[in-house]
PDB file of N, CA and C in Angstrom:
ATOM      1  N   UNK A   1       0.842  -1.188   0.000  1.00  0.00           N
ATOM      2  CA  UNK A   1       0.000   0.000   0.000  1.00  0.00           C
ATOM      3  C   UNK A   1       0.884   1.247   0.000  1.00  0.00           C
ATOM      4  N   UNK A   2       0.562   2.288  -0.879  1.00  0.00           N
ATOM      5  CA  UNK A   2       0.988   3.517  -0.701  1.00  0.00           C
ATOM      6  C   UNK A   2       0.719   4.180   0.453  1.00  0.00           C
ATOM      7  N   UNK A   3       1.335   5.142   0.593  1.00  0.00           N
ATOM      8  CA  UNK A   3       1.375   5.889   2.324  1.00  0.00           C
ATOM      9  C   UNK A   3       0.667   6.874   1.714  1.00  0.00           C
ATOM     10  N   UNK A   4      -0.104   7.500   2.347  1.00  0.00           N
ATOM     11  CA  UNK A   4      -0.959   8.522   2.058  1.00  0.00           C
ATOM     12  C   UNK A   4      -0.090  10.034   2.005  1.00  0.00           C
ATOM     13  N   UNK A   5      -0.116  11.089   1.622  1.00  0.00           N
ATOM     14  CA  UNK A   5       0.368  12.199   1.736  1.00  0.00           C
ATOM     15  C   UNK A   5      -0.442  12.777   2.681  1.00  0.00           C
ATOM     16  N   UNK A   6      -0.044  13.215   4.226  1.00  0.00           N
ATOM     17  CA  UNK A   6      -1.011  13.875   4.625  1.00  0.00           C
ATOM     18  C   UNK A   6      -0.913  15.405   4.221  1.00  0.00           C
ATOM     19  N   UNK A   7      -2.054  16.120   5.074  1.00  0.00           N
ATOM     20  CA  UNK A   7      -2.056  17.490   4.706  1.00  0.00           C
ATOM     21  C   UNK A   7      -1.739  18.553   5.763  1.00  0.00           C
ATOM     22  N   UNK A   8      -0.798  17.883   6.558  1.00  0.00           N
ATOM     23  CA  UNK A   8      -0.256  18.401   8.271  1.00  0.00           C
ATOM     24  C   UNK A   8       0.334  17.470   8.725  1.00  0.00           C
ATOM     25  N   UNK A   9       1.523  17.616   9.354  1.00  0.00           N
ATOM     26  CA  UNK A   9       2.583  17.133   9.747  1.00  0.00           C
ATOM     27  C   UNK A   9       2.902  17.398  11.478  1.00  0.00           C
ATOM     28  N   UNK A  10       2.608  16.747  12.503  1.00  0.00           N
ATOM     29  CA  UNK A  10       3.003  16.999  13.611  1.00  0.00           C
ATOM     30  C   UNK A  10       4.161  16.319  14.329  1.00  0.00           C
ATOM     31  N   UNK A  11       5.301  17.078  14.801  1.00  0.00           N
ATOM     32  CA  UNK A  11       6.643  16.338  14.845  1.00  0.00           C
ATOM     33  C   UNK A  11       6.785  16.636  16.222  1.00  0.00           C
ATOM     34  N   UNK A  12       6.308  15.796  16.850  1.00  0.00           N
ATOM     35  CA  UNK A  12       6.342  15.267  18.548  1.00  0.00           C
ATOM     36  C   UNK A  12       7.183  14.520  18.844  1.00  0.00           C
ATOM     37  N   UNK A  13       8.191  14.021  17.916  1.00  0.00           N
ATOM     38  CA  UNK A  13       9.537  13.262  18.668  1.00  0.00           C
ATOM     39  C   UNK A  13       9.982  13.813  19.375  1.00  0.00           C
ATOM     40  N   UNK A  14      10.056  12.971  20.614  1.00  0.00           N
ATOM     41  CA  UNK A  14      10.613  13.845  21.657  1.00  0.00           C
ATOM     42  C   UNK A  14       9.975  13.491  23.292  1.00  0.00           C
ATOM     43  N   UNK A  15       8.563  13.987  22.553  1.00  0.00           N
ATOM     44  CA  UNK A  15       7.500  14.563  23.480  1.00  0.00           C
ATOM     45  C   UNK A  15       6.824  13.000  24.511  1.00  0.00           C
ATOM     46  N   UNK A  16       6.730  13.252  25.733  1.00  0.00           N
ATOM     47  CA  UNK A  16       6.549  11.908  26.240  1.00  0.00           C
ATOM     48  C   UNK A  16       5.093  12.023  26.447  1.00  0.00           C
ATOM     49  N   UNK A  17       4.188  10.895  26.285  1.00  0.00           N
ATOM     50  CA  UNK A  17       2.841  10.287  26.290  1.00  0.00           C
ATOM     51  C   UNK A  17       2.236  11.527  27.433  1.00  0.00           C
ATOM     52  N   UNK A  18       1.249  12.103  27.178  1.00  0.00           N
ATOM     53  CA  UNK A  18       0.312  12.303  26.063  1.00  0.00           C
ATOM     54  C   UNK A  18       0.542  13.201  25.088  1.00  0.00           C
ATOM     55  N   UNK A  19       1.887  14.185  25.324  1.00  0.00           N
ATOM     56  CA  UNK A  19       2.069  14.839  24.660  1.00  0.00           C
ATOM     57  C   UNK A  19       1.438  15.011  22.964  1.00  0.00           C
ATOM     58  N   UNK A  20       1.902  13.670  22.492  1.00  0.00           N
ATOM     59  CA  UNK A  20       1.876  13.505  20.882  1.00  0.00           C
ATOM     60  C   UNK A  20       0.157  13.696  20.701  1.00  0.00           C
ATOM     61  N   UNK A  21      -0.597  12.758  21.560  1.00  0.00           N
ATOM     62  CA  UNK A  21      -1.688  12.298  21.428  1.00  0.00           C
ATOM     63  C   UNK A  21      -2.570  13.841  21.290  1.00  0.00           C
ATOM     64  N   UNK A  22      -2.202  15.091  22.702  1.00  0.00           N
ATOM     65  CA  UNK A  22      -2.518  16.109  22.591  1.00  0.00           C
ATOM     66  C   UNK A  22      -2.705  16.558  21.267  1.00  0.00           C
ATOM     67  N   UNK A  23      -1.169  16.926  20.777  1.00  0.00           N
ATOM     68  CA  UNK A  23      -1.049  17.547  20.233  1.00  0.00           C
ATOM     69  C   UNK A  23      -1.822  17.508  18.969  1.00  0.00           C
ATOM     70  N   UNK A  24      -2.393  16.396  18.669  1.00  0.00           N
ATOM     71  CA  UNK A  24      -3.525  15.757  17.739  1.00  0.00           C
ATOM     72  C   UNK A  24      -4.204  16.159  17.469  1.00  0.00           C
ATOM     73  N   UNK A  25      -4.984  16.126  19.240  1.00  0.00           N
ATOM     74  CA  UNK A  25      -6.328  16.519  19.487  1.00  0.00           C
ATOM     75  C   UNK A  25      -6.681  17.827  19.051  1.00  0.00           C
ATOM     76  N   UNK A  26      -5.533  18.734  19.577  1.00  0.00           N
ATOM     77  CA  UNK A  26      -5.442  20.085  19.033  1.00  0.00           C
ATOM     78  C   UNK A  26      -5.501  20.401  17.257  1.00  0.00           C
ATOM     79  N   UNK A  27      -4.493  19.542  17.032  1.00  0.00           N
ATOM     80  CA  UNK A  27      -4.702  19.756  15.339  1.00  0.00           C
ATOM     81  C   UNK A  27      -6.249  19.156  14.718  1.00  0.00           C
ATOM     82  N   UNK A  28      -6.950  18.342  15.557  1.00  0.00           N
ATOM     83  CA  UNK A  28      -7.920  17.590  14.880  1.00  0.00           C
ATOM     84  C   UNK A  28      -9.142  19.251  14.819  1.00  0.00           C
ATOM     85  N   UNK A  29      -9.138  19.779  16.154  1.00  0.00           N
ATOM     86  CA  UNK A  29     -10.169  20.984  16.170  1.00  0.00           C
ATOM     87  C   UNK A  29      -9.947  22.295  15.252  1.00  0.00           C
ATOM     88  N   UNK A  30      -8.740  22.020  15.095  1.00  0.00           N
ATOM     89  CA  UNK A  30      -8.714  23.265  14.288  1.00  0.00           C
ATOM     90  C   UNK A  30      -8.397  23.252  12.637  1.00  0.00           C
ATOM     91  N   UNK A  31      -8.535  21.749  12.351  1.00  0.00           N
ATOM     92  CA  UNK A  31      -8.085  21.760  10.981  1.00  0.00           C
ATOM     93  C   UNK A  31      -9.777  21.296  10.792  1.00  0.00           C
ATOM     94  N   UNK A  32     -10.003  21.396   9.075  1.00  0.00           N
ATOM     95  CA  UNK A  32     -11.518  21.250   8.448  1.00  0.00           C
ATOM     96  C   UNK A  32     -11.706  19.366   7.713  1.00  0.00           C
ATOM     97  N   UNK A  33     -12.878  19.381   8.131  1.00  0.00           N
ATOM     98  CA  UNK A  33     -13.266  17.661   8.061  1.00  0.00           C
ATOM     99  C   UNK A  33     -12.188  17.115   6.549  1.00  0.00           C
ATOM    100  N   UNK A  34     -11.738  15.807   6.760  1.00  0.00           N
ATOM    101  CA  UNK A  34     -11.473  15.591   5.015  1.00  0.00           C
ATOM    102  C   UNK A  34      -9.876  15.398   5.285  1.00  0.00           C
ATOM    103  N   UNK A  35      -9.050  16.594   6.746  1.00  0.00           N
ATOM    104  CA  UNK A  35      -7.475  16.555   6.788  1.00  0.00           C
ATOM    105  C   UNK A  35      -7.225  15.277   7.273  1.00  0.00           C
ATOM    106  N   UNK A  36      -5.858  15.376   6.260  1.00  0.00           N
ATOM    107  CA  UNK A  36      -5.163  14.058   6.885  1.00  0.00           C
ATOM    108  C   UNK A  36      -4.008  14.349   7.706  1.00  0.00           C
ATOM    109  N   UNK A  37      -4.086  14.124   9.209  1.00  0.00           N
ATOM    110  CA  UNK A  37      -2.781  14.694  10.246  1.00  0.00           C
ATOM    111  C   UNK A  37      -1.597  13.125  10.106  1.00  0.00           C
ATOM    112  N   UNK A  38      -0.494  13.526  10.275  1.00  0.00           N
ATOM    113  CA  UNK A  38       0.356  12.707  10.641  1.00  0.00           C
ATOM    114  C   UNK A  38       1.250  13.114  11.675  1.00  0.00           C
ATOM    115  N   UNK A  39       1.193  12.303  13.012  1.00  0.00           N
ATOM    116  CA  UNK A  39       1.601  12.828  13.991  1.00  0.00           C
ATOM    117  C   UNK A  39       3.072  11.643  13.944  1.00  0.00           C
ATOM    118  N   UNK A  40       4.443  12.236  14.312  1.00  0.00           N
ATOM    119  CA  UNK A  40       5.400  11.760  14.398  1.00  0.00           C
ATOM    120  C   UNK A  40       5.856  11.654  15.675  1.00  0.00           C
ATOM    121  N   UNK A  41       5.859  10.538  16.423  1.00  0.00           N
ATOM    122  CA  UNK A  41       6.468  10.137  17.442  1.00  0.00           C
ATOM    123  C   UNK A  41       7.283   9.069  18.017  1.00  0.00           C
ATOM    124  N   UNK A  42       8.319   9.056  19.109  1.00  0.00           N
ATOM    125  CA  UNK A  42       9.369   8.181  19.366  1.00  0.00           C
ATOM    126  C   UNK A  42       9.105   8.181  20.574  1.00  0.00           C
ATOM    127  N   UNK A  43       7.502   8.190  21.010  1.00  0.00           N
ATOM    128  CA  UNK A  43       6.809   7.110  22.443  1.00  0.00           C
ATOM    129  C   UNK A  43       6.300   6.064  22.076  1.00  0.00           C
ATOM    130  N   UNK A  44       6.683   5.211  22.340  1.00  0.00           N
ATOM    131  CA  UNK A  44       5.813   3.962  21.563  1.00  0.00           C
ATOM    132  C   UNK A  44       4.563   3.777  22.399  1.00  0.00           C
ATOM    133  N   UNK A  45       4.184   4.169  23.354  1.00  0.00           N
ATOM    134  CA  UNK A  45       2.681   4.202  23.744  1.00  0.00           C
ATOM    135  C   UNK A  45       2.143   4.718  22.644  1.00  0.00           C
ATOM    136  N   UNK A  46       2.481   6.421  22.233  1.00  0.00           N
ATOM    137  CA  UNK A  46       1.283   6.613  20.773  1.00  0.00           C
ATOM    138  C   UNK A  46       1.030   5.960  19.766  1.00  0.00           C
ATOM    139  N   UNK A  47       1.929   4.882  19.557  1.00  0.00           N
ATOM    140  CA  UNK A  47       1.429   3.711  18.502  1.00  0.00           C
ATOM    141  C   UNK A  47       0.628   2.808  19.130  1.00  0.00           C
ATOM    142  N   UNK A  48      -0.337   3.037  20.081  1.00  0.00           N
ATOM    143  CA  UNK A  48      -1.229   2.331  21.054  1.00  0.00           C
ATOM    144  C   UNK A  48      -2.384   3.531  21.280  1.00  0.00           C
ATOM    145  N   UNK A  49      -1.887   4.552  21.928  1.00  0.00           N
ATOM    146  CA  UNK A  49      -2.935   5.646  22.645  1.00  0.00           C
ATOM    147  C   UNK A  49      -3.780   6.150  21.202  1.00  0.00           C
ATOM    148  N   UNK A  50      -2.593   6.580  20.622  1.00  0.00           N
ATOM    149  CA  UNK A  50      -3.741   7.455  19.433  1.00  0.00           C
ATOM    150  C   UNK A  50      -4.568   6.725  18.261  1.00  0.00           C
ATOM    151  N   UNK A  51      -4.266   5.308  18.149  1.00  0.00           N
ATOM    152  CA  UNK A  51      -5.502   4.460  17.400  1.00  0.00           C
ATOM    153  C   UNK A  51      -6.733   4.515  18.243  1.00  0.00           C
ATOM    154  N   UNK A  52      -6.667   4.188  19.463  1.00  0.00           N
ATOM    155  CA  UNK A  52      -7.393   3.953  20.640  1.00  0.00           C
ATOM    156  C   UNK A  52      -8.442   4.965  21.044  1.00  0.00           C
ATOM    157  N   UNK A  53      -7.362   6.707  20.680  1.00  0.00           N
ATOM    158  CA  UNK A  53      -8.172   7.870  21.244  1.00  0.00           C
ATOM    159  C   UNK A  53      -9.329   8.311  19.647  1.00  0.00           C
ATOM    160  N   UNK A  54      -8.517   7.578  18.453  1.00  0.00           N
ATOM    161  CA  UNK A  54      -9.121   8.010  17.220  1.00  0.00           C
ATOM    162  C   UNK A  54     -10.436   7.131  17.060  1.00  0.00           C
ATOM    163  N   UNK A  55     -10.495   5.704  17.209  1.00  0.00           N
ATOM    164  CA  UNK A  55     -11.945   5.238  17.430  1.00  0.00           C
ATOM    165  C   UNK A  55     -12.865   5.785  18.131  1.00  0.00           C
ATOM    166  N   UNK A  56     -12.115   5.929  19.200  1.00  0.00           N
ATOM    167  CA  UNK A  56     -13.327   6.357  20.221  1.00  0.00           C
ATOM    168  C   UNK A  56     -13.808   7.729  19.452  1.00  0.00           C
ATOM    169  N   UNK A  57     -13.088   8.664  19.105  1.00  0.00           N
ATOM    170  CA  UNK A  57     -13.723   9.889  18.917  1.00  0.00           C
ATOM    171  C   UNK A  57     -13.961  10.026  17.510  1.00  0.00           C
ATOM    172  N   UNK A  58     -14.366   8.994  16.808  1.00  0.00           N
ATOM    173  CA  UNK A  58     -14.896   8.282  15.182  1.00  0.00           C
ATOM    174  C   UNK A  58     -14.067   8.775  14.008  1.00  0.00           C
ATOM    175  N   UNK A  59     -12.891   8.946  14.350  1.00  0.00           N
ATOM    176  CA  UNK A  59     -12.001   9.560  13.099  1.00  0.00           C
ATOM    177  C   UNK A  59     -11.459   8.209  12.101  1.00  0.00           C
ATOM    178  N   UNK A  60     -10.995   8.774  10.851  1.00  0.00           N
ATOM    179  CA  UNK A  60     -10.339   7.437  10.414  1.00  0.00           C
ATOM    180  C   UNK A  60      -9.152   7.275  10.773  1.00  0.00           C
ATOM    181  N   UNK A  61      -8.305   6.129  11.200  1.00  0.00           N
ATOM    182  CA  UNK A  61      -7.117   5.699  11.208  1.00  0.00           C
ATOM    183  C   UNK A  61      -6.588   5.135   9.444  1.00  0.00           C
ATOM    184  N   UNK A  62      -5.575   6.129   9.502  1.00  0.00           N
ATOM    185  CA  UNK A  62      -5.223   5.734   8.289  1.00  0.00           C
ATOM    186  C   UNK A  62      -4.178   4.276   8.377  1.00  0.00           C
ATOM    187  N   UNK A  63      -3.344   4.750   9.270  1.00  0.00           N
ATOM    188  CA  UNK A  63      -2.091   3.738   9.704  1.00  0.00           C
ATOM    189  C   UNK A  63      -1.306   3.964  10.516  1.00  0.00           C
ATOM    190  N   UNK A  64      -0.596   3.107  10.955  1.00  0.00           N
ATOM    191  CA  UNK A  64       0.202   2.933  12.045  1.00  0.00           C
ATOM    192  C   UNK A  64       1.914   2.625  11.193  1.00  0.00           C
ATOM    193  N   UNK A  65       2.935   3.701  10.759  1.00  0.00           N
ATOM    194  CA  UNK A  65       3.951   2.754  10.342  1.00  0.00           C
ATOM    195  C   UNK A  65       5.065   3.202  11.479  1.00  0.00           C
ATOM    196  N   UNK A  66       5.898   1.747  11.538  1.00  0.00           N
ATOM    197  CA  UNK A  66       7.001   2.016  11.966  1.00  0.00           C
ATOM    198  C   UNK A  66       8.121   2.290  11.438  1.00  0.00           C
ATOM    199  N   UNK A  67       8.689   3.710  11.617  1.00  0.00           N
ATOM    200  CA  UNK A  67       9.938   4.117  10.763  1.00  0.00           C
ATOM    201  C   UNK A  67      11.281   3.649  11.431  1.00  0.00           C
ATOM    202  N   UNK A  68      12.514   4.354  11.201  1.00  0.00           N
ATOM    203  CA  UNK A  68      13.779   4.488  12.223  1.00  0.00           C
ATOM    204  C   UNK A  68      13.946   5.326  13.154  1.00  0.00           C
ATOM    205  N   UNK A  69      13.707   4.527  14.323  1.00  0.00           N
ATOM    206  CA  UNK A  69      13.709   4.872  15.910  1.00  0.00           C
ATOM    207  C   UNK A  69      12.413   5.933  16.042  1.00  0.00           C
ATOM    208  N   UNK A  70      10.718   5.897  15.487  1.00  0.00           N
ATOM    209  CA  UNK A  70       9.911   6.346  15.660  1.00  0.00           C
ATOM    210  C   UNK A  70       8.989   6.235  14.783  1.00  0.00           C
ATOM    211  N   UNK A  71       7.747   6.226  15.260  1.00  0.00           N
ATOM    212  CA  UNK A  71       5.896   6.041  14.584  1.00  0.00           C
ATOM    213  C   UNK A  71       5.953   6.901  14.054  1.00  0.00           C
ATOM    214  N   UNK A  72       5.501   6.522  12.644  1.00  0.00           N
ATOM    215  CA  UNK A  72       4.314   7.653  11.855  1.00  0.00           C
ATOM    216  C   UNK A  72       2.577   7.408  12.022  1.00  0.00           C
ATOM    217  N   UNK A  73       1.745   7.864  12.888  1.00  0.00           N
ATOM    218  CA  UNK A  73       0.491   7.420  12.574  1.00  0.00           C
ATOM    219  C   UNK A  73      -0.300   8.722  12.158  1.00  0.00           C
ATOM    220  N   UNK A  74      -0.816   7.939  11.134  1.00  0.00           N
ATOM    221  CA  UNK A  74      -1.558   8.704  10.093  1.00  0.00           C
ATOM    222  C   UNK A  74      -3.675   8.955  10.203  1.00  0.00           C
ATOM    223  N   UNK A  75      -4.152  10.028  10.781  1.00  0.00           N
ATOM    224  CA  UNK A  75      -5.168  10.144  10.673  1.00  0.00           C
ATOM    225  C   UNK A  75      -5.999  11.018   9.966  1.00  0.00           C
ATOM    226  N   UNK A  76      -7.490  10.691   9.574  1.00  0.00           N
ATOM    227  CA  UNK A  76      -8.025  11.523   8.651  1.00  0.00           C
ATOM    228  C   UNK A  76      -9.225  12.030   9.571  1.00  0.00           C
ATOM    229  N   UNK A  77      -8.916  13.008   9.462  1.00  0.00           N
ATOM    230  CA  UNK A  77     -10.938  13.543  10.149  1.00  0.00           C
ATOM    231  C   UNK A  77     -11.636  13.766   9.575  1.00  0.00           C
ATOM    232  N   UNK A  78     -12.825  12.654  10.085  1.00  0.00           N
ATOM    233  CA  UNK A  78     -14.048  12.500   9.592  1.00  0.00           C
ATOM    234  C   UNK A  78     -15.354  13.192   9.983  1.00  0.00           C
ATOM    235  N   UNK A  79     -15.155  14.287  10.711  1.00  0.00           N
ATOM    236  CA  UNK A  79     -16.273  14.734  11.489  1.00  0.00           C
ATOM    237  C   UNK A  79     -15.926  15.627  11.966  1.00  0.00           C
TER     238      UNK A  79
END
């Protein structure tokens, strides 16, 4: 599968749990239905928390990849 191009880039390496997940949440309210966020992180909880926080709050999960020494997970908002 091709990787999607998102349309926002959040670079939370670094940032320890919930940080990344936040920082999401924040991009999810202020960007318009349709964006695709990709949040970059080197907690490996957010390759757990933010699939988890994106069901619950009905967004799409695009994917989960693992790069070198950190997650790319990729979401689209649906709502």
């Amino acid at each position: 599968m091709a990787e999607v191009k998102p349309d926002k880039t959040i670079d939370a390496r670094g940032a320890l749990c919930p940080g990344p997940l936040m920082e999401l949440i924040k991009a999810i309210k202020e960007e318009p239905v349709g964006t695709v966020i990709e949040v970059l992180s080197s907690d490996k909880g957010s390759a757990k928390d933010i699939p988890e926080w994106v069901k619950k709050a009905g967004h799409e999960l695009v994917g989960v990849f693992e790069k070198e020494g950190y997650w790319s997970i990729v979401v689209k908002k649906t709502k």
